[in-house]
PDB file of N, CA and C in Angstrom:
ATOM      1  N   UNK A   1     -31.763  24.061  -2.937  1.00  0.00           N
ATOM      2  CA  UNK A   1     -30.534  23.802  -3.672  1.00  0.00           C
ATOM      3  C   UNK A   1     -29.325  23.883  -2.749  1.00  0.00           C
ATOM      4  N   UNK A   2     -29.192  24.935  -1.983  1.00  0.00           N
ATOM      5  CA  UNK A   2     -28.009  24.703  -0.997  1.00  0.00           C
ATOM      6  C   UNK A   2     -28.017  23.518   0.091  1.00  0.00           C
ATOM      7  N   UNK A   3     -29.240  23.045   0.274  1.00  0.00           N
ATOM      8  CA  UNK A   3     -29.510  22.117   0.833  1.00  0.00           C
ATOM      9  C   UNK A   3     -28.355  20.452   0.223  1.00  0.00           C
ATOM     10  N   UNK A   4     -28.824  20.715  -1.345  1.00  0.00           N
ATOM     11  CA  UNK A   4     -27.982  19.737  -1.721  1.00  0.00           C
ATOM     12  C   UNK A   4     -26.373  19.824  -1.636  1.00  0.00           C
ATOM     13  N   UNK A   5     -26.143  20.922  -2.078  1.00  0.00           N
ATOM     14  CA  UNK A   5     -24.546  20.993  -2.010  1.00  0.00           C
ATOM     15  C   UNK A   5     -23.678  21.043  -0.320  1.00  0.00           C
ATOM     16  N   UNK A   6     -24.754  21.361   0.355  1.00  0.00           N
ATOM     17  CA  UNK A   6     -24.258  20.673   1.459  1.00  0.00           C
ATOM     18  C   UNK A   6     -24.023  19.143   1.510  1.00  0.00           C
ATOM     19  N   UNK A   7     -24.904  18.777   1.195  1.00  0.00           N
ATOM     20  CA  UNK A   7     -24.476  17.072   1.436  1.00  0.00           C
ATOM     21  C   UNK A   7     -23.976  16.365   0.167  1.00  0.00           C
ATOM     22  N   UNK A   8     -23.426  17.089  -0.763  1.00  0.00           N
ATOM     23  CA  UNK A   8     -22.247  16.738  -2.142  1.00  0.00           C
ATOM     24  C   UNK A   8     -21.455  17.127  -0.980  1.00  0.00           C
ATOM     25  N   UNK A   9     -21.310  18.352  -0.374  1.00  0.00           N
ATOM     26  CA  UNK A   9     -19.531  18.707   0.067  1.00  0.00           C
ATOM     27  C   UNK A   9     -19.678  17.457   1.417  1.00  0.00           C
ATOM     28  N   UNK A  10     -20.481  17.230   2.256  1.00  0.00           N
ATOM     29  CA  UNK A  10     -19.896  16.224   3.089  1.00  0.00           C
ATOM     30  C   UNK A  10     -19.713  15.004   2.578  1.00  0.00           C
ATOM     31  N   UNK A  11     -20.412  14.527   1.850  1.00  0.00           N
ATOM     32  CA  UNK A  11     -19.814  13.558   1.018  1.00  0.00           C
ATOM     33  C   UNK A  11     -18.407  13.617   0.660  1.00  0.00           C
ATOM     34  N   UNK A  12     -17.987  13.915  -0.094  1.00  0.00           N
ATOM     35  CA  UNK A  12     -16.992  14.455  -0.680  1.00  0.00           C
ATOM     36  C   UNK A  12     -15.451  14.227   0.442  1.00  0.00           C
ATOM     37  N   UNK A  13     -16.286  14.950   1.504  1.00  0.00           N
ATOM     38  CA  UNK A  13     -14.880  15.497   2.953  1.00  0.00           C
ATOM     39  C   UNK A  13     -15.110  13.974   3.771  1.00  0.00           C
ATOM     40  N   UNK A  14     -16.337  13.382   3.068  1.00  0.00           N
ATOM     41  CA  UNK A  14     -16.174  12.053   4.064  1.00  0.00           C
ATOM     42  C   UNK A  14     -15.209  10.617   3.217  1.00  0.00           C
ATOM     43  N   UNK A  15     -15.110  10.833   1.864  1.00  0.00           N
ATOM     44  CA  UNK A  15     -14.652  10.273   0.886  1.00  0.00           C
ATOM     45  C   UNK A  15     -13.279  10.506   1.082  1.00  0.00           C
ATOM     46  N   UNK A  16     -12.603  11.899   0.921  1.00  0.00           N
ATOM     47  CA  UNK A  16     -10.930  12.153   1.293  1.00  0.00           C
ATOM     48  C   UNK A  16     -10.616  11.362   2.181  1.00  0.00           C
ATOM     49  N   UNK A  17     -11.279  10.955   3.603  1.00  0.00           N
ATOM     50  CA  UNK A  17     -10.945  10.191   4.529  1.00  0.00           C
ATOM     51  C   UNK A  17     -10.303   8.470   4.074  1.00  0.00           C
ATOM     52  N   UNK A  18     -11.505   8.174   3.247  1.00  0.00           N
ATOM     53  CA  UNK A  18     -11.044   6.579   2.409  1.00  0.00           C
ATOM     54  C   UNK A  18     -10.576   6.785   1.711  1.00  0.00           C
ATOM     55  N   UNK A  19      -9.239   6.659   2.132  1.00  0.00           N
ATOM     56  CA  UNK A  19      -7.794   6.244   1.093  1.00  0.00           C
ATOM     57  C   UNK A  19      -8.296   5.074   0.277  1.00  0.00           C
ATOM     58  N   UNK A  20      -7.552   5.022  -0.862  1.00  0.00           N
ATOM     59  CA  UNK A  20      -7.664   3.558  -1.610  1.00  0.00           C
ATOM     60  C   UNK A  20      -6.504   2.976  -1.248  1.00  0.00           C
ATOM     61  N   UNK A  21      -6.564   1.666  -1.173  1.00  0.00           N
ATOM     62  CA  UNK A  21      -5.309   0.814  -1.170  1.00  0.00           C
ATOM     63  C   UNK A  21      -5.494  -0.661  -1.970  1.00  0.00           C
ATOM     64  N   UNK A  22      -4.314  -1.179  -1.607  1.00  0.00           N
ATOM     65  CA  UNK A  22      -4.162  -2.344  -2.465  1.00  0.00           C
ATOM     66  C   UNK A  22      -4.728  -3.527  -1.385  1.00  0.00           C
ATOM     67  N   UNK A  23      -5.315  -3.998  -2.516  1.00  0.00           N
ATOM     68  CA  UNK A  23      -5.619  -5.703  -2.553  1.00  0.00           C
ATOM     69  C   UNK A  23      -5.569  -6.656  -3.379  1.00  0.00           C
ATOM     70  N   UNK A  24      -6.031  -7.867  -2.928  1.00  0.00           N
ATOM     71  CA  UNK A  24      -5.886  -8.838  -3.881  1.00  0.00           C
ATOM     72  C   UNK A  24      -7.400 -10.256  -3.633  1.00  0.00           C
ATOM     73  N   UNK A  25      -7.849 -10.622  -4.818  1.00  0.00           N
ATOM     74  CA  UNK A  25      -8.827 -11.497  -4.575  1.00  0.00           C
ATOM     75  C   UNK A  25      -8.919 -12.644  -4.176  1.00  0.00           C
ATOM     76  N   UNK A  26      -9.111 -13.332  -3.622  1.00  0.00           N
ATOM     77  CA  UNK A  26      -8.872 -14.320  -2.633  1.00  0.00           C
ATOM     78  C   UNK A  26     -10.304 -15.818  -3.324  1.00  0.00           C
ATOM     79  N   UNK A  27     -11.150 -15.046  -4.152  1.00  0.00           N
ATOM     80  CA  UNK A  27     -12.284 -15.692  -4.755  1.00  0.00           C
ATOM     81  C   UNK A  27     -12.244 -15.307  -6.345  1.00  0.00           C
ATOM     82  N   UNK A  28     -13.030 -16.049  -7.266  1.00  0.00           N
ATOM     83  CA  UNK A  28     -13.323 -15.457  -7.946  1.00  0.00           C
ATOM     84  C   UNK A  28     -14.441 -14.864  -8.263  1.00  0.00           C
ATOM     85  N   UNK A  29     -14.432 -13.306  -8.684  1.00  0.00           N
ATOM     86  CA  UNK A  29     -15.504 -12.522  -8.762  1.00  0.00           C
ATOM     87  C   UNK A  29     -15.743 -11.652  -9.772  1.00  0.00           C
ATOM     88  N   UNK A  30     -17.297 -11.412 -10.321  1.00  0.00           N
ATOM     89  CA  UNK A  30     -17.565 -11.194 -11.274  1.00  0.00           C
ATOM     90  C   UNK A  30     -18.002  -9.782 -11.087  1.00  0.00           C
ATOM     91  N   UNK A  31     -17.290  -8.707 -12.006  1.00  0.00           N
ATOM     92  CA  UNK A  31     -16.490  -7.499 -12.242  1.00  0.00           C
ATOM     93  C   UNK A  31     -18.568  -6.948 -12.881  1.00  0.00           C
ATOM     94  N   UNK A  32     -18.794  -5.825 -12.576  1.00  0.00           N
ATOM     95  CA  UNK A  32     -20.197  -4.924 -13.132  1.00  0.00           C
ATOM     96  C   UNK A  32     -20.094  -5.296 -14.700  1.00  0.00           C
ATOM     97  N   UNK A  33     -18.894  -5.418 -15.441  1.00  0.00           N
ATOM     98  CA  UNK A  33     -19.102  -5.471 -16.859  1.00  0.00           C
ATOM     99  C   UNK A  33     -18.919  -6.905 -17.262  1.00  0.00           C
ATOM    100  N   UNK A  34     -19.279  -7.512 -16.413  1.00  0.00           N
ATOM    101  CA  UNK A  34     -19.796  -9.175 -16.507  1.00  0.00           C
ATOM    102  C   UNK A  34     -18.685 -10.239 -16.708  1.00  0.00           C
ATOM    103  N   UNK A  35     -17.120  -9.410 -16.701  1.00  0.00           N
ATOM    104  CA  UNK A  35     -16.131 -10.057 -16.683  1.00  0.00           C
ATOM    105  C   UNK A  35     -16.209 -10.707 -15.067  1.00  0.00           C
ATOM    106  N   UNK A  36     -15.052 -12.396 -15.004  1.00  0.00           N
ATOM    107  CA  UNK A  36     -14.854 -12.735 -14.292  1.00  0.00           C
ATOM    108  C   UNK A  36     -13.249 -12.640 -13.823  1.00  0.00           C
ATOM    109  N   UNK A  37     -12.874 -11.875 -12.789  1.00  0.00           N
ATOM    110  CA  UNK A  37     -11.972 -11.995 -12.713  1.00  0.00           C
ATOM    111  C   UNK A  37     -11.357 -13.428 -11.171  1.00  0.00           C
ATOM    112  N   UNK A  38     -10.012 -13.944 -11.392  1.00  0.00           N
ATOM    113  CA  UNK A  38      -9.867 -15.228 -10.846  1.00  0.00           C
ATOM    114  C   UNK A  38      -8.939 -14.452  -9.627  1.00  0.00           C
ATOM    115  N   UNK A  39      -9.135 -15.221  -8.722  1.00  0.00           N
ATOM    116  CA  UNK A  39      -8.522 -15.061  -7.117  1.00  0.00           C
ATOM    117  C   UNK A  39      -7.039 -14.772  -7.982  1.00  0.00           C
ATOM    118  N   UNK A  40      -6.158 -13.997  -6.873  1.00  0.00           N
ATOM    119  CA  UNK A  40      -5.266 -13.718  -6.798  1.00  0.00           C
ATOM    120  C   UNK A  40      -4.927 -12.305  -7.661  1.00  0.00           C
ATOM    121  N   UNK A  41      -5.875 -11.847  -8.776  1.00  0.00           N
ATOM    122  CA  UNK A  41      -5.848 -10.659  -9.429  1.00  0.00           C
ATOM    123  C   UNK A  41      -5.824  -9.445  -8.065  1.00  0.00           C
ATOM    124  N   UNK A  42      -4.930  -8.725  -8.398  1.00  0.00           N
ATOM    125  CA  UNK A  42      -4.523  -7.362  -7.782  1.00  0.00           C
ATOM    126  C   UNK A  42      -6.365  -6.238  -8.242  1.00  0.00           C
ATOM    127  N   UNK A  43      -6.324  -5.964  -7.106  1.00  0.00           N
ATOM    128  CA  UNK A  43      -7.225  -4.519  -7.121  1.00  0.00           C
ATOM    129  C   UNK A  43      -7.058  -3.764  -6.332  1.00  0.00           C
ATOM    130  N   UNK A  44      -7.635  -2.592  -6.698  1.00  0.00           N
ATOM    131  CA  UNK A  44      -7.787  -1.006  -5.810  1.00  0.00           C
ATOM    132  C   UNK A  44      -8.982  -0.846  -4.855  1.00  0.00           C
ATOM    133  N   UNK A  45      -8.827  -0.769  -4.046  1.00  0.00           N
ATOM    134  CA  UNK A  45      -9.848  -0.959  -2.636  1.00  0.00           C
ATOM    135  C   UNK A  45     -10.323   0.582  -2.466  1.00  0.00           C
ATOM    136  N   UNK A  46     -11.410   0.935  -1.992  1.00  0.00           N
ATOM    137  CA  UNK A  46     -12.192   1.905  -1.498  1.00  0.00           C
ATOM    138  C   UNK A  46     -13.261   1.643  -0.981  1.00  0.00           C
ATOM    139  N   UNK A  47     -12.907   2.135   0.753  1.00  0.00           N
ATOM    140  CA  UNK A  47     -14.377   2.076   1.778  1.00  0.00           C
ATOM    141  C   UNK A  47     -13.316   0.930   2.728  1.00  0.00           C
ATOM    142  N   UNK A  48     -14.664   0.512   3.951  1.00  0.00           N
ATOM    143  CA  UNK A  48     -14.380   0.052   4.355  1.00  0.00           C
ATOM    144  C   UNK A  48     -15.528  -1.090   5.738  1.00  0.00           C
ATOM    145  N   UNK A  49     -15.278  -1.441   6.237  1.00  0.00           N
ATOM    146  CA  UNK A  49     -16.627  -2.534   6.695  1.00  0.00           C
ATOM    147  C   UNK A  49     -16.738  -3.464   6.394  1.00  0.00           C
ATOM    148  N   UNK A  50     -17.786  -4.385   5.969  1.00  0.00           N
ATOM    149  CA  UNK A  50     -18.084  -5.720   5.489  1.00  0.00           C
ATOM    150  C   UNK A  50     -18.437  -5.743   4.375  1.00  0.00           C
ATOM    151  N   UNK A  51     -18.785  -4.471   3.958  1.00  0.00           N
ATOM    152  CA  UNK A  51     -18.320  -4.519   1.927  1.00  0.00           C
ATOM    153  C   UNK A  51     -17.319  -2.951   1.513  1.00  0.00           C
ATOM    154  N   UNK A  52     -16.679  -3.604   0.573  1.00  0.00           N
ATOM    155  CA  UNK A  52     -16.082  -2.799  -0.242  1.00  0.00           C
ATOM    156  C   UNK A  52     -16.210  -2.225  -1.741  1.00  0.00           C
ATOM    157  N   UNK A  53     -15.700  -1.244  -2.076  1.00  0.00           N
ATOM    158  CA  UNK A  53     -15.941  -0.823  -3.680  1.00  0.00           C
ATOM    159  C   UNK A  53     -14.158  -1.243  -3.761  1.00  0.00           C
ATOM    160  N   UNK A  54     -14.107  -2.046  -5.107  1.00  0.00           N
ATOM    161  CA  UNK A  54     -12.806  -2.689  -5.792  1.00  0.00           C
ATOM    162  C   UNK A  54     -12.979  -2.010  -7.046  1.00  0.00           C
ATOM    163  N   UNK A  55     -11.822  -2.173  -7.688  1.00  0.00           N
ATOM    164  CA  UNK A  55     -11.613  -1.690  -9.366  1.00  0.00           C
ATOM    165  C   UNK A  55     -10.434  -2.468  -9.561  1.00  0.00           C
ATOM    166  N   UNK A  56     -10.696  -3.239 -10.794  1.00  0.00           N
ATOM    167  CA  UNK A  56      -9.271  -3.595 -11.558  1.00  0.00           C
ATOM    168  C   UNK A  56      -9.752  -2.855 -13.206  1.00  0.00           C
ATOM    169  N   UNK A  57      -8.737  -2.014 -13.431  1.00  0.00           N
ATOM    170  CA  UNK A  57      -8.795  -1.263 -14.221  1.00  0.00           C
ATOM    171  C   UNK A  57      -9.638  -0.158 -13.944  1.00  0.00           C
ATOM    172  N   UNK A  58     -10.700  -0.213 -15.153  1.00  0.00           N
ATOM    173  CA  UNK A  58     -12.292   0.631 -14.666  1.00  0.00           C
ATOM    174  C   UNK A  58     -13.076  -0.049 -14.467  1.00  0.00           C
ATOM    175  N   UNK A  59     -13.031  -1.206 -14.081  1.00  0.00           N
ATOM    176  CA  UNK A  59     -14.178  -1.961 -13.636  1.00  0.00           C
ATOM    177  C   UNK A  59     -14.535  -2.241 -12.350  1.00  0.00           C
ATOM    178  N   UNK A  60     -15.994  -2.379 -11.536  1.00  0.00           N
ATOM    179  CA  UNK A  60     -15.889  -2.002 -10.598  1.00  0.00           C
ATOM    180  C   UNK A  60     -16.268  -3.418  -9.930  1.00  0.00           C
ATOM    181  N   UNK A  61     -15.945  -3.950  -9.171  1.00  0.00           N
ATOM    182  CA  UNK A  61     -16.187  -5.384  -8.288  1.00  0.00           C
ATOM    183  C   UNK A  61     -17.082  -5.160  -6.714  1.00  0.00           C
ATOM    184  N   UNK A  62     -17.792  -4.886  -6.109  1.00  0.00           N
ATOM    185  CA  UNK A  62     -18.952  -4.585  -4.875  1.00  0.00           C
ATOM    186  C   UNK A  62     -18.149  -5.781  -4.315  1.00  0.00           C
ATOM    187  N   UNK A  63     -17.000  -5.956  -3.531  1.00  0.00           N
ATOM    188  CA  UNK A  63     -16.628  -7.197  -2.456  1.00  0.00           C
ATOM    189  C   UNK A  63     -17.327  -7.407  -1.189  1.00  0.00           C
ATOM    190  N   UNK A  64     -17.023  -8.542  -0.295  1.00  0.00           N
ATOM    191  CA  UNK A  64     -17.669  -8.664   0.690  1.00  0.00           C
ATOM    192  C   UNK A  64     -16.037  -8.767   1.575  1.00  0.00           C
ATOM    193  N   UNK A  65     -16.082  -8.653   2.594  1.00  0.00           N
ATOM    194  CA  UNK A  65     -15.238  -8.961   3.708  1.00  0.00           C
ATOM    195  C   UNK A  65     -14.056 -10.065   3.147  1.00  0.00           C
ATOM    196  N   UNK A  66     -14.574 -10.966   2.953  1.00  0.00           N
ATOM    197  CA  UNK A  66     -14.298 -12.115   2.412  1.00  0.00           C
ATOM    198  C   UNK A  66     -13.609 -12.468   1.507  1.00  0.00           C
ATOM    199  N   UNK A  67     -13.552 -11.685   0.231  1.00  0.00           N
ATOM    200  CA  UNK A  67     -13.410 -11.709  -1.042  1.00  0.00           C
ATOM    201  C   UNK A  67     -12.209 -11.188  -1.304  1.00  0.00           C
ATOM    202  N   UNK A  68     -11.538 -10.698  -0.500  1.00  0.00           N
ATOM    203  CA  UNK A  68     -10.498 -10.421  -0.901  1.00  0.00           C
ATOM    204  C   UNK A  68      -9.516  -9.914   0.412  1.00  0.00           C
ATOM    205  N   UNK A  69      -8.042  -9.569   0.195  1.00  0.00           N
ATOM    206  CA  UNK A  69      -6.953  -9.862   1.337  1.00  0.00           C
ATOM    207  C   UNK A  69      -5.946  -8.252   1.090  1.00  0.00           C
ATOM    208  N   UNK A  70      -6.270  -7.303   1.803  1.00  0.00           N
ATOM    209  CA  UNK A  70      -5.166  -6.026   1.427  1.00  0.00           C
ATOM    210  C   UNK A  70      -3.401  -6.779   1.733  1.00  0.00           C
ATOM    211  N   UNK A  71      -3.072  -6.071   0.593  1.00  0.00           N
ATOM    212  CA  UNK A  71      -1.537  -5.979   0.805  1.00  0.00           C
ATOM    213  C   UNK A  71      -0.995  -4.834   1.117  1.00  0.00           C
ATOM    214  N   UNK A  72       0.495  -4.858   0.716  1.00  0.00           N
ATOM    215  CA  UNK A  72       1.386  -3.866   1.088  1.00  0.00           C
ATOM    216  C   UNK A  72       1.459  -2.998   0.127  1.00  0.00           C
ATOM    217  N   UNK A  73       1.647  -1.836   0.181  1.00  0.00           N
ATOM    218  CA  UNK A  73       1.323  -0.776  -0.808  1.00  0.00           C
ATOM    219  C   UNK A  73       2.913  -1.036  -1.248  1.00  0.00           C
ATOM    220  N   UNK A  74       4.296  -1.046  -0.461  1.00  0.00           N
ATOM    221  CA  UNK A  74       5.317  -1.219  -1.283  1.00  0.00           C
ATOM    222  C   UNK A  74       6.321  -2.823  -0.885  1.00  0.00           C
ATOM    223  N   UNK A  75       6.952  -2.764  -1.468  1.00  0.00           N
ATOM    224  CA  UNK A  75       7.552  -4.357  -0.994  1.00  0.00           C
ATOM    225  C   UNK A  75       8.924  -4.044  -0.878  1.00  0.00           C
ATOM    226  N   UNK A  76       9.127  -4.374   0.955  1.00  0.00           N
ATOM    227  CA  UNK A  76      10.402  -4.068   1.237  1.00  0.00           C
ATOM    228  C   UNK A  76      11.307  -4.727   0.353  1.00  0.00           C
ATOM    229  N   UNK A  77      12.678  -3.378   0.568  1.00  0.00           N
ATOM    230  CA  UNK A  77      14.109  -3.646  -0.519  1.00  0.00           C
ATOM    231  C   UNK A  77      14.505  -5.169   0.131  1.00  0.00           C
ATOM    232  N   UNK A  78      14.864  -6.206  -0.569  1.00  0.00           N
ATOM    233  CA  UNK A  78      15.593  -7.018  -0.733  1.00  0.00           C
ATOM    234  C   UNK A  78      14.841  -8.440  -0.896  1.00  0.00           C
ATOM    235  N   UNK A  79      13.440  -8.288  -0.914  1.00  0.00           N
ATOM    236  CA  UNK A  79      12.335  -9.009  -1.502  1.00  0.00           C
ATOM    237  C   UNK A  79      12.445  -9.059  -2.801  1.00  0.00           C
TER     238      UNK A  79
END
């Protein structure tokens, strides 16, 4: 059993590291709850590599590299 909660807590301390940030879909892609959502919809990014975990709302989207384009978390004043 301590065996496991060792590797919940590194998990965990390896997760704090991946910030979420913003993106946006660049394809359209079909969301775990079988919705389709269309390029240009805003999502929340987590991870990082040649796939990603996305969410718009609570739904969760598995992206590829590809699939989508990070933005700017704020949009400079006079934009």
């Amino acid at each position: 059993m301590r065996r496991r909660g060792l590797l919940i807590h590194h998990w965990q301390e390896e997760n704090k590291e991946m910030a979420q940030r913003k993106g946006v879909l660049l394809v359209a892609v079909a969301g775990l709850s079988g919705k389709t959502y269309p390029a240009g919809t805003p999502v929340i990014i987590r991870g990082g590599g040649a796939s990603v975990d996305a969410f718009v709302g609570g739904d969760w989207l598995p992206l590829a590299w590809w699939e989508f384009a990070p933005t700017a978390d704020e949009t400079p004043e006079g934009r």
